[in-house]
Protein backbone atom coordinates (compact mmCIF):
# COMPACT_ATOMS: atom_id res chain seq x y z
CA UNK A 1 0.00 0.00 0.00
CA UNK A 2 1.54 3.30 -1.18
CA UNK A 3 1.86 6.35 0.90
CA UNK A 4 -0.37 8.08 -0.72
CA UNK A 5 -2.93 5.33 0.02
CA UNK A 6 -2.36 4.90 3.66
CA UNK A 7 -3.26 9.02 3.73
CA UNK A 8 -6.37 8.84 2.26
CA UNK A 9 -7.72 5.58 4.50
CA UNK A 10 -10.55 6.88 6.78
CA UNK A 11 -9.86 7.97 10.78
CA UNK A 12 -12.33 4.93 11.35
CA UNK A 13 -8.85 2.75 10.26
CA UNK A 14 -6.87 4.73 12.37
CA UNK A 15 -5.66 7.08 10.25
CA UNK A 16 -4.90 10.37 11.73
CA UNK A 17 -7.73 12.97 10.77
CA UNK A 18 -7.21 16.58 9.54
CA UNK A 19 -9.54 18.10 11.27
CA UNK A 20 -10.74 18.55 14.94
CA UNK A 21 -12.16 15.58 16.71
CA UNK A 22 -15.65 17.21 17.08
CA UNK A 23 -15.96 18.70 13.82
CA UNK A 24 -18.25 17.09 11.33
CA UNK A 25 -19.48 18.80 7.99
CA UNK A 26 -22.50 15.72 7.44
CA UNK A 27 -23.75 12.68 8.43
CA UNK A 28 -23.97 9.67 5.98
CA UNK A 29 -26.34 6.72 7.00
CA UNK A 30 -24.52 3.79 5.53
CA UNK A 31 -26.53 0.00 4.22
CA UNK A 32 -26.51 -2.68 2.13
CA UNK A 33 -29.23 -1.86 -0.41
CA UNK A 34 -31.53 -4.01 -2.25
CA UNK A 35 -33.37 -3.20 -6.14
CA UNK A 36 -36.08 -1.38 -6.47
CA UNK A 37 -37.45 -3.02 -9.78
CA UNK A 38 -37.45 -6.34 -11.42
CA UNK A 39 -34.58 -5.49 -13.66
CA UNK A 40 -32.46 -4.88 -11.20
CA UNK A 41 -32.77 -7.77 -9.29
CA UNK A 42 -30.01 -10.06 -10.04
CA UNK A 43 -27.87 -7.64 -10.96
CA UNK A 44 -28.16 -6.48 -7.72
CA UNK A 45 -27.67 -9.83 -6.56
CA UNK A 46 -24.22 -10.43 -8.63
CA UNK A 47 -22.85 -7.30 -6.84
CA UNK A 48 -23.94 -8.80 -3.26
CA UNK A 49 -22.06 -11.89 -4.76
CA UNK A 50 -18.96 -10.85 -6.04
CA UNK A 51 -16.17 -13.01 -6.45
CA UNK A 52 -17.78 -16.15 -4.77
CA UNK A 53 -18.64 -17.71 -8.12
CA UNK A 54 -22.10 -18.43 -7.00
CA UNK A 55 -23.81 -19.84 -10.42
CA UNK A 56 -26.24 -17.44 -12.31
CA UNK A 57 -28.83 -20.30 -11.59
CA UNK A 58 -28.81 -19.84 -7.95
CA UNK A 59 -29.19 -15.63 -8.39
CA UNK A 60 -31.96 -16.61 -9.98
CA UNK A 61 -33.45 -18.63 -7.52
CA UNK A 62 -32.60 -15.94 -4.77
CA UNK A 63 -34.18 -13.96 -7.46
CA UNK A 64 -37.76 -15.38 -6.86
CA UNK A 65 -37.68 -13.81 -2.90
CA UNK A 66 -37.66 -10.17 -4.57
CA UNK A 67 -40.01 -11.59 -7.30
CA UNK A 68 -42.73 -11.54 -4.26
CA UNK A 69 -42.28 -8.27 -4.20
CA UNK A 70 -42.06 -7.43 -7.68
CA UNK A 71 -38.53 -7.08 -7.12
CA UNK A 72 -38.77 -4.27 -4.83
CA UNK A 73 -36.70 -5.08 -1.67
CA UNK A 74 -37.96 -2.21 1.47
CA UNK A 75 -34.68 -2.02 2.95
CA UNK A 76 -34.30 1.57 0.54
CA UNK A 77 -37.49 2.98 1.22
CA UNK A 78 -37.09 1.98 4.99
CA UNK A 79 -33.78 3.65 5.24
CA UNK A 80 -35.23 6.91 3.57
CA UNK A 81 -37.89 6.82 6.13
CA UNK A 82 -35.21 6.82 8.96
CA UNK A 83 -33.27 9.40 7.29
CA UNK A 84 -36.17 11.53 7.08
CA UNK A 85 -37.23 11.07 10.80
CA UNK A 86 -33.59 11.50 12.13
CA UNK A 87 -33.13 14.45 10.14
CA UNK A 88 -36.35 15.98 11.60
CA UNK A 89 -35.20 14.78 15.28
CA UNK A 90 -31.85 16.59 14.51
CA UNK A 91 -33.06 19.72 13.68
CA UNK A 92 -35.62 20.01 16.73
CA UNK A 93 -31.97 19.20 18.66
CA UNK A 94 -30.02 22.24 16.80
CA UNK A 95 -27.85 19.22 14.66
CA UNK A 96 -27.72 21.19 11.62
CA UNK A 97 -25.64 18.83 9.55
CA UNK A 98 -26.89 17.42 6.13
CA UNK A 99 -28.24 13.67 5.53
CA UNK A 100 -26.62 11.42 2.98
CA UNK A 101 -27.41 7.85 2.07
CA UNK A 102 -24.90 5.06 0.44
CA UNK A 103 -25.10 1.84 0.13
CA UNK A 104 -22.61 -1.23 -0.43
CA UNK A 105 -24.61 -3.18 -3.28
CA UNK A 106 -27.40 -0.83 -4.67
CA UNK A 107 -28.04 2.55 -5.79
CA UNK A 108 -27.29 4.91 -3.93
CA UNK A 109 -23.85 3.39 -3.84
CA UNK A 110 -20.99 4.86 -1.57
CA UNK A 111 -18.84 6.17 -4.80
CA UNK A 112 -21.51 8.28 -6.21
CA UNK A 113 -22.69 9.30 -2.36
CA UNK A 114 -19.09 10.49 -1.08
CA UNK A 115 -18.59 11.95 -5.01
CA UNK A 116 -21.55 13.98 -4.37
CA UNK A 117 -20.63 14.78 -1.16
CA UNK A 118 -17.60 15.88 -2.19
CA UNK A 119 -18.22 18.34 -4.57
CA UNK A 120 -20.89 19.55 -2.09
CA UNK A 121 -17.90 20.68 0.07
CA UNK A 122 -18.22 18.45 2.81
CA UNK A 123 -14.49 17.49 4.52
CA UNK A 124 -15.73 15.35 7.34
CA UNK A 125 -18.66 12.78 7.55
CA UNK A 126 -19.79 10.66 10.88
CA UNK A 127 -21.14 7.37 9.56
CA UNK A 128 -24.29 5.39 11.43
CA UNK A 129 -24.06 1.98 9.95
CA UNK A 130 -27.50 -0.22 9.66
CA UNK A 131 -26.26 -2.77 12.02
CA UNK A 132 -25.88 -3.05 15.77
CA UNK A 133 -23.28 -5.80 16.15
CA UNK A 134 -19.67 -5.57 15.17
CA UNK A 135 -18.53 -8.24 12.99
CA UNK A 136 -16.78 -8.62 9.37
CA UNK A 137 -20.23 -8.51 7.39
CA UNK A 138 -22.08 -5.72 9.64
CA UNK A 139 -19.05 -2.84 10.15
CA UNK A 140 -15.17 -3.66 8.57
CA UNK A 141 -16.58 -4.52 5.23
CA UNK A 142 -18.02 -1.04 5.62
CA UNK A 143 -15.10 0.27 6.27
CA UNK A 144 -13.43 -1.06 3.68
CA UNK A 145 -16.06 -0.29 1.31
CA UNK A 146 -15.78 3.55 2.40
CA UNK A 147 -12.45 3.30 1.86
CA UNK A 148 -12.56 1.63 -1.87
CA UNK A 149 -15.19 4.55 -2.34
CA UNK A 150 -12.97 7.81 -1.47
CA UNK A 151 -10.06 6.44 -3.66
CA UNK A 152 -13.12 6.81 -6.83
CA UNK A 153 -13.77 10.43 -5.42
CA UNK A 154 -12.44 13.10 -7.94
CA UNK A 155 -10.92 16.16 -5.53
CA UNK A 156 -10.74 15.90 -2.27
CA UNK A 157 -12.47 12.77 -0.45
CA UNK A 158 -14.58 12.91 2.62
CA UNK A 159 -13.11 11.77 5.61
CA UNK A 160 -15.74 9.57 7.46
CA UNK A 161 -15.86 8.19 10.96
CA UNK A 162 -17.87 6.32 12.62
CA UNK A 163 -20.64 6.17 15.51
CA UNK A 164 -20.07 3.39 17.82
CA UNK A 165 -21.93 -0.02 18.25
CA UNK A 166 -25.30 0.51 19.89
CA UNK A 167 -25.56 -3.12 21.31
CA UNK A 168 -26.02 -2.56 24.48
CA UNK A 169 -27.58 1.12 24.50
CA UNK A 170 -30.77 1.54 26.60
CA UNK A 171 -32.56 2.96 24.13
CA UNK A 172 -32.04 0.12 21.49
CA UNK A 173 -32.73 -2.68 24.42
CA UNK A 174 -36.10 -0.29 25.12
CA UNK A 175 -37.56 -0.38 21.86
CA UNK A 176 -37.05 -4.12 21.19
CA UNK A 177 -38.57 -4.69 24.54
CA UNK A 178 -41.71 -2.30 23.31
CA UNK A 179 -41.61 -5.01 19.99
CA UNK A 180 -41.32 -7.74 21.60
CA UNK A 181 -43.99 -7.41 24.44
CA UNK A 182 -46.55 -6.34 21.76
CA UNK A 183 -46.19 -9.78 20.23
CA UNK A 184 -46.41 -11.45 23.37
CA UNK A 185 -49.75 -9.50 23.92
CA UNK A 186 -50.16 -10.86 20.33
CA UNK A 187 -50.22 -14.48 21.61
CA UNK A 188 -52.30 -13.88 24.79
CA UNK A 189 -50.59 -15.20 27.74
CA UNK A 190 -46.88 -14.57 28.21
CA UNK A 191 -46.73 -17.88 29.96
CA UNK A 192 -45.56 -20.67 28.05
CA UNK A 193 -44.75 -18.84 25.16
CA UNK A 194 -41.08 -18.86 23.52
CA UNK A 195 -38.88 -16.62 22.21
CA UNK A 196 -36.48 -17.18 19.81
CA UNK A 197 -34.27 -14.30 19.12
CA UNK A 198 -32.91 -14.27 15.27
CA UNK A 199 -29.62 -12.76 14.19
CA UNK A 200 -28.34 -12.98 10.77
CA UNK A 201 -25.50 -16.06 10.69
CA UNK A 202 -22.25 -15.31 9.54
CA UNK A 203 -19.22 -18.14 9.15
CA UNK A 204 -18.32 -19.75 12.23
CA UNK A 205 -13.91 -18.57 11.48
CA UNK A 206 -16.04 -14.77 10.77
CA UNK A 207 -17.51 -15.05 14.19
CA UNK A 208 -14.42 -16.17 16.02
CA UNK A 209 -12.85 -12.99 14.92
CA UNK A 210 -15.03 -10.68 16.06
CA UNK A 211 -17.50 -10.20 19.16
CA UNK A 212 -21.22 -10.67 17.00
CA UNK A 213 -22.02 -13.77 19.16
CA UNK A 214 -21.05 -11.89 22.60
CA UNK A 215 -22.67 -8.80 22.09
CA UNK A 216 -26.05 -10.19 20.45
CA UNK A 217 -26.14 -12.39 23.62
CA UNK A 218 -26.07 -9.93 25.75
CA UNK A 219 -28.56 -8.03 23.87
CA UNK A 220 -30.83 -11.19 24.20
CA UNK A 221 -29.94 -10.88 27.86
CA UNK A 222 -31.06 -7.39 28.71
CA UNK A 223 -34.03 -7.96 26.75
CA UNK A 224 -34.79 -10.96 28.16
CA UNK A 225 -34.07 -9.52 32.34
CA UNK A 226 -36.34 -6.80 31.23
CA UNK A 227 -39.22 -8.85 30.42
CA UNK A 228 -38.68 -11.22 32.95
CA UNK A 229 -38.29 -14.20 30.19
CA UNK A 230 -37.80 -17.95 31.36
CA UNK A 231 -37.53 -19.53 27.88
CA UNK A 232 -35.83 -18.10 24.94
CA UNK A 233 -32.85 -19.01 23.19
CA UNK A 234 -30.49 -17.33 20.31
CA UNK A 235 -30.92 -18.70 16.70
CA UNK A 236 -29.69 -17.85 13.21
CA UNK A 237 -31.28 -17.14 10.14
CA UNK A 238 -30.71 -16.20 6.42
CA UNK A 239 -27.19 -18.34 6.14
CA UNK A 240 -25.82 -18.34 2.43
CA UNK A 241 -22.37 -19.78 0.50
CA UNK A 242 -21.85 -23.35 0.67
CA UNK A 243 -23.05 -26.11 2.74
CA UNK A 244 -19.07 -27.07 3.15
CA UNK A 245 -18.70 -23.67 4.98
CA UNK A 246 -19.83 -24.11 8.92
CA UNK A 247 -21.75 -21.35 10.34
CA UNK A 248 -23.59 -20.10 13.05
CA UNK A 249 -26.56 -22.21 14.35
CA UNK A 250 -29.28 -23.56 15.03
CA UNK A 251 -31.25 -22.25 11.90
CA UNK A 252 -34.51 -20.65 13.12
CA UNK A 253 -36.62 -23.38 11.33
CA UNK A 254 -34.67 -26.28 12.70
CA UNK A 255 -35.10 -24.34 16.21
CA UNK A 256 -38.67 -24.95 15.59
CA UNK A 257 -39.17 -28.40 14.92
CA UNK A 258 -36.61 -28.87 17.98
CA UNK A 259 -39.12 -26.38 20.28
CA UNK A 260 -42.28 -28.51 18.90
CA UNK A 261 -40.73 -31.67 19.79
CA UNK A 262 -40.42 -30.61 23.14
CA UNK A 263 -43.69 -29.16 23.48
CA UNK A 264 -43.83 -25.42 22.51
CA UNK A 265 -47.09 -24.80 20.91
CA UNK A 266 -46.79 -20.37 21.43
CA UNK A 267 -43.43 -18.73 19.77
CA UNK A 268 -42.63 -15.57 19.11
CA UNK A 269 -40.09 -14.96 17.11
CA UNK A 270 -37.40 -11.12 17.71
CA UNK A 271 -35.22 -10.42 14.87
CA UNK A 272 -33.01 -8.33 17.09
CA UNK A 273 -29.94 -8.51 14.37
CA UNK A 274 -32.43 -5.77 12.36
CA UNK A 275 -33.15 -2.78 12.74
CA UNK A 276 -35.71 -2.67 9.94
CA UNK A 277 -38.37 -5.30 8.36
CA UNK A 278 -36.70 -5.99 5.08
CA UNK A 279 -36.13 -8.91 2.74
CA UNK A 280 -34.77 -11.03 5.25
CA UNK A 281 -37.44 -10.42 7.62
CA UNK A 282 -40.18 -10.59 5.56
CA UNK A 283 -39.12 -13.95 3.87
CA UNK A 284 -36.90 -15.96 6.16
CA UNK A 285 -39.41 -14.99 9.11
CA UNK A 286 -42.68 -13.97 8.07
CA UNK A 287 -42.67 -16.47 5.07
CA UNK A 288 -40.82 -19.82 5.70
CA UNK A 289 -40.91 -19.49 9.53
CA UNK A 290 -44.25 -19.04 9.34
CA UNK A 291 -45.01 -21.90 7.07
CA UNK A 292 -42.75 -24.04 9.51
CA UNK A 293 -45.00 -22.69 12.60
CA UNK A 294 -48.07 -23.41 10.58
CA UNK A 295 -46.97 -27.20 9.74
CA UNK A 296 -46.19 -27.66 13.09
CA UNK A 297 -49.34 -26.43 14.69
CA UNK A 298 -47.46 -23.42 16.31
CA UNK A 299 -48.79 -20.03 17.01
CA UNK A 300 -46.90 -17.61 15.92
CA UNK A 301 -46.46 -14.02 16.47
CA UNK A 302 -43.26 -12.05 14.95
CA UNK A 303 -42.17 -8.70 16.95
CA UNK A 304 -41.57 -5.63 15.08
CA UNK A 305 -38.19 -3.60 14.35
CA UNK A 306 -37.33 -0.76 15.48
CA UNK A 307 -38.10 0.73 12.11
CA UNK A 308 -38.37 4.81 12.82
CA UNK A 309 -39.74 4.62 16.50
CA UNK A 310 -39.01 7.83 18.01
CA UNK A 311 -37.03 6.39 20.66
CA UNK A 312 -34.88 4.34 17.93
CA UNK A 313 -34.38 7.81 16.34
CA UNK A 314 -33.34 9.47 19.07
CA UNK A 315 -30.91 7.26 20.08
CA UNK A 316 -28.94 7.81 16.63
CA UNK A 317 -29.32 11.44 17.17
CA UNK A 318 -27.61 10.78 20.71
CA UNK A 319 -24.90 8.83 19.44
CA UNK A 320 -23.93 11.63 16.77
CA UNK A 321 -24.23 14.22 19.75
CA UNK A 322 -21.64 11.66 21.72
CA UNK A 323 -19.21 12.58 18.42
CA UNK A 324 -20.09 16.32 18.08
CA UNK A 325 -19.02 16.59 21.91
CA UNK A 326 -22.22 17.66 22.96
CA UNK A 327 -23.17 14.76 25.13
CA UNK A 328 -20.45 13.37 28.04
CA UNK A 329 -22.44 10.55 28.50
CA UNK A 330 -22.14 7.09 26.70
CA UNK A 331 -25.18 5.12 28.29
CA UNK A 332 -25.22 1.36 28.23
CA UNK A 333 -26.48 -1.25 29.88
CA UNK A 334 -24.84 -4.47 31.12
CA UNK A 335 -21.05 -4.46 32.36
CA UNK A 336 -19.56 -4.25 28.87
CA UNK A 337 -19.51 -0.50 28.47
CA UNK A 338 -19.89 1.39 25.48
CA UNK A 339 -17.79 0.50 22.41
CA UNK A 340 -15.19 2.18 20.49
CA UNK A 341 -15.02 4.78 18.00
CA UNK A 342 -11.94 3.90 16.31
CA UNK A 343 -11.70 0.41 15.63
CA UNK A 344 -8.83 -1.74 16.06
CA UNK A 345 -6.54 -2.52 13.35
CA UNK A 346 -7.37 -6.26 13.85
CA UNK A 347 -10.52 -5.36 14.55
CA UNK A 348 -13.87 -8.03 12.37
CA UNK A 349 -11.43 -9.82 10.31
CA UNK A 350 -13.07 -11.56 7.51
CA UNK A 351 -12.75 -14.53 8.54
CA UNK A 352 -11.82 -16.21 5.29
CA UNK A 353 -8.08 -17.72 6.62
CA UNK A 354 -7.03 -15.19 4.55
CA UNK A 355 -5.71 -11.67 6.30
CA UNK A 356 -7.97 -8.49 5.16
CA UNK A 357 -6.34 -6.54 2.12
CA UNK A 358 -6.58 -3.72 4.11
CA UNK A 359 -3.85 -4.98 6.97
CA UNK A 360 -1.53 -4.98 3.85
């Protein structure tokens, strides 16, 4: 990696920035994007699948999910929405710092966001990524992403940091309790009902290099103290890339059968690993879970995501305020305390046996 390369990698890789620690010119709201029309479809899909050689047969079949939807994933439209609520929650605050949106595999995509922001002047962004949970897939590959994205910049790049993991923050374990104990009231009785808690799976060498499993555990735990749960347990969901390749389980519909065999007939089912009912909520849960629950003779009832509920909202807005130096405290819950803004150089390796291009 030249010089000049190592200069231009974001403060969020420990670079050293040129500006003061507080200052920020914008805030970008960085995701993973989905098509918003059947053409784009599997070419979204080849993007997601880069370099994996997955067979144009199987993007096909992945194909049919968006199909449903006539090939209109929400995640875009649900990002707008939150963009459009935080924005509104920063200016009642005094935040007034522009908005942008970029995504990893779909328009708007990072180059032409941090291009645009460029020529709009801004020096210095403060990035909220979609994801609670640090691990390769959910913040590095962001990173490294942002970074691929300001060497395509014409002029002067952004520099763009980050706001920390929200894992354990009060707020977030609030409004996943509010979701959760609707669906409960959903199902009637809160006794005797389950709770399986769904997280996307990663690969089992991807989660030994980072802290996913750890902090989505203790998620599930505060959750879990708050309602006063007895049984509940952590599953996986939405696993892709070869059956050779161990990853994280049990898969929520094996979970299932395993909870019906031992006499669960009332389940609800938390996708705390989202923040937002897209593609993978909608089909892996609300579509094959269901069907699962409904062969089994479960009831069902699937809790919400935090979506754009104003407390959701104003926790983002509190975590830029931690990075503008307007707020001393970083609240958490739990004995973990609050995590880093700067990430470790060894910090959500891939995971692949193979060292991150960026460690170069």
């Amino acid at each position: 990696m030249t010089d000049a390369q190592t200069a231009l990698k974001p403060p969020a890789d420990r670079a050293v920035s040129a500006y003061p620690e507080t200052d920020f010119d914008a805030i970008i709201v960085v995701s993973f994007g989905g098509p918003e029309g059947v053409d784009e479809v599997v070419p979204f899909l080849r993007n997601v699948t880069e370099g994996r050689n997955i067979p144009e047969e199987r993007l096909k079949e992945v194909g049919e999910h968006y199909y449903m939807l006539e090939g209109v994933s929400p995640i875009n439209n649900q990002n707008r929405a939150l963009i459009d609520a935080l924005q509104a929650d920063m200016a009642e605050h005094g935040i007034e710092l522009p908005v942008y949106f970029g995504n990893r595999n779909w328009h708007p995509m990072l180059p032409d966001t941090l291009q645009q922001m460029a020529d709009d002047g801004v020096k210095k962004a403060l990035a909220f990524f979609t994801s609670a949970y640090s691990s390769y897939s959910g913040c590095r590959q962001y990173r490294e992403d942002i970074y691929r994205a300001q060497q395509q910049v014409e002029g002067s790049a952004p520099e763009v940091l980050l706001t920390r993991k929200f894992y354990n923050h009060p707020k977030w374990i609030e409004v996943n309790v509010e979701r959760i104990r609707d669906a409960l009231a959903e199902l009637g009785d809160q006794e005797g009902v389950h709770v399986a808690f769904t997280v996307h799976s990663i690969p089992l060498k991807m989660a030994q290099g980072c802290m996913y499993v750890q902090q989505i555990t203790e998620t599930m735990r505060l959750i879990a103290e708050e309602l006063g749960l007895n049984d509940y347990d952590l599953v996986y969901q939405s696993r892709s890339g070869p059956p050779r390749v161990p990853w994280l389980e049990p898969d929520i519909n094996d979970h299932l059968e395993a909870a019906a065999e031992r006499g669960v007939k009332d389940v609800v089912i938390a996708p705390i690993g989202f923040i937002s009912d897209h593609m993978e909520v909608i089909f892996d849960l609300d579509t094959e879970a269901r069907q699962t629950c409904d062969a089994l003779g479960m009831r069902m009832a699937r809790a919400g995501t935090a979506g754009t509920h104003p407390v959701f909202v104003s926790m983002i807005r509190e975590l830029i305020e931690e990075r503008l130096g307007r707020r001393d405290a970083r609240p958490t819950l739990g004995d973990r305390g609050p995590s880093w803004d700067i990430c470790p150089v060894t910090c959500c390796l891939p995971g692949t046996g193979e060292p991150s291009p960026w460690d170069a």
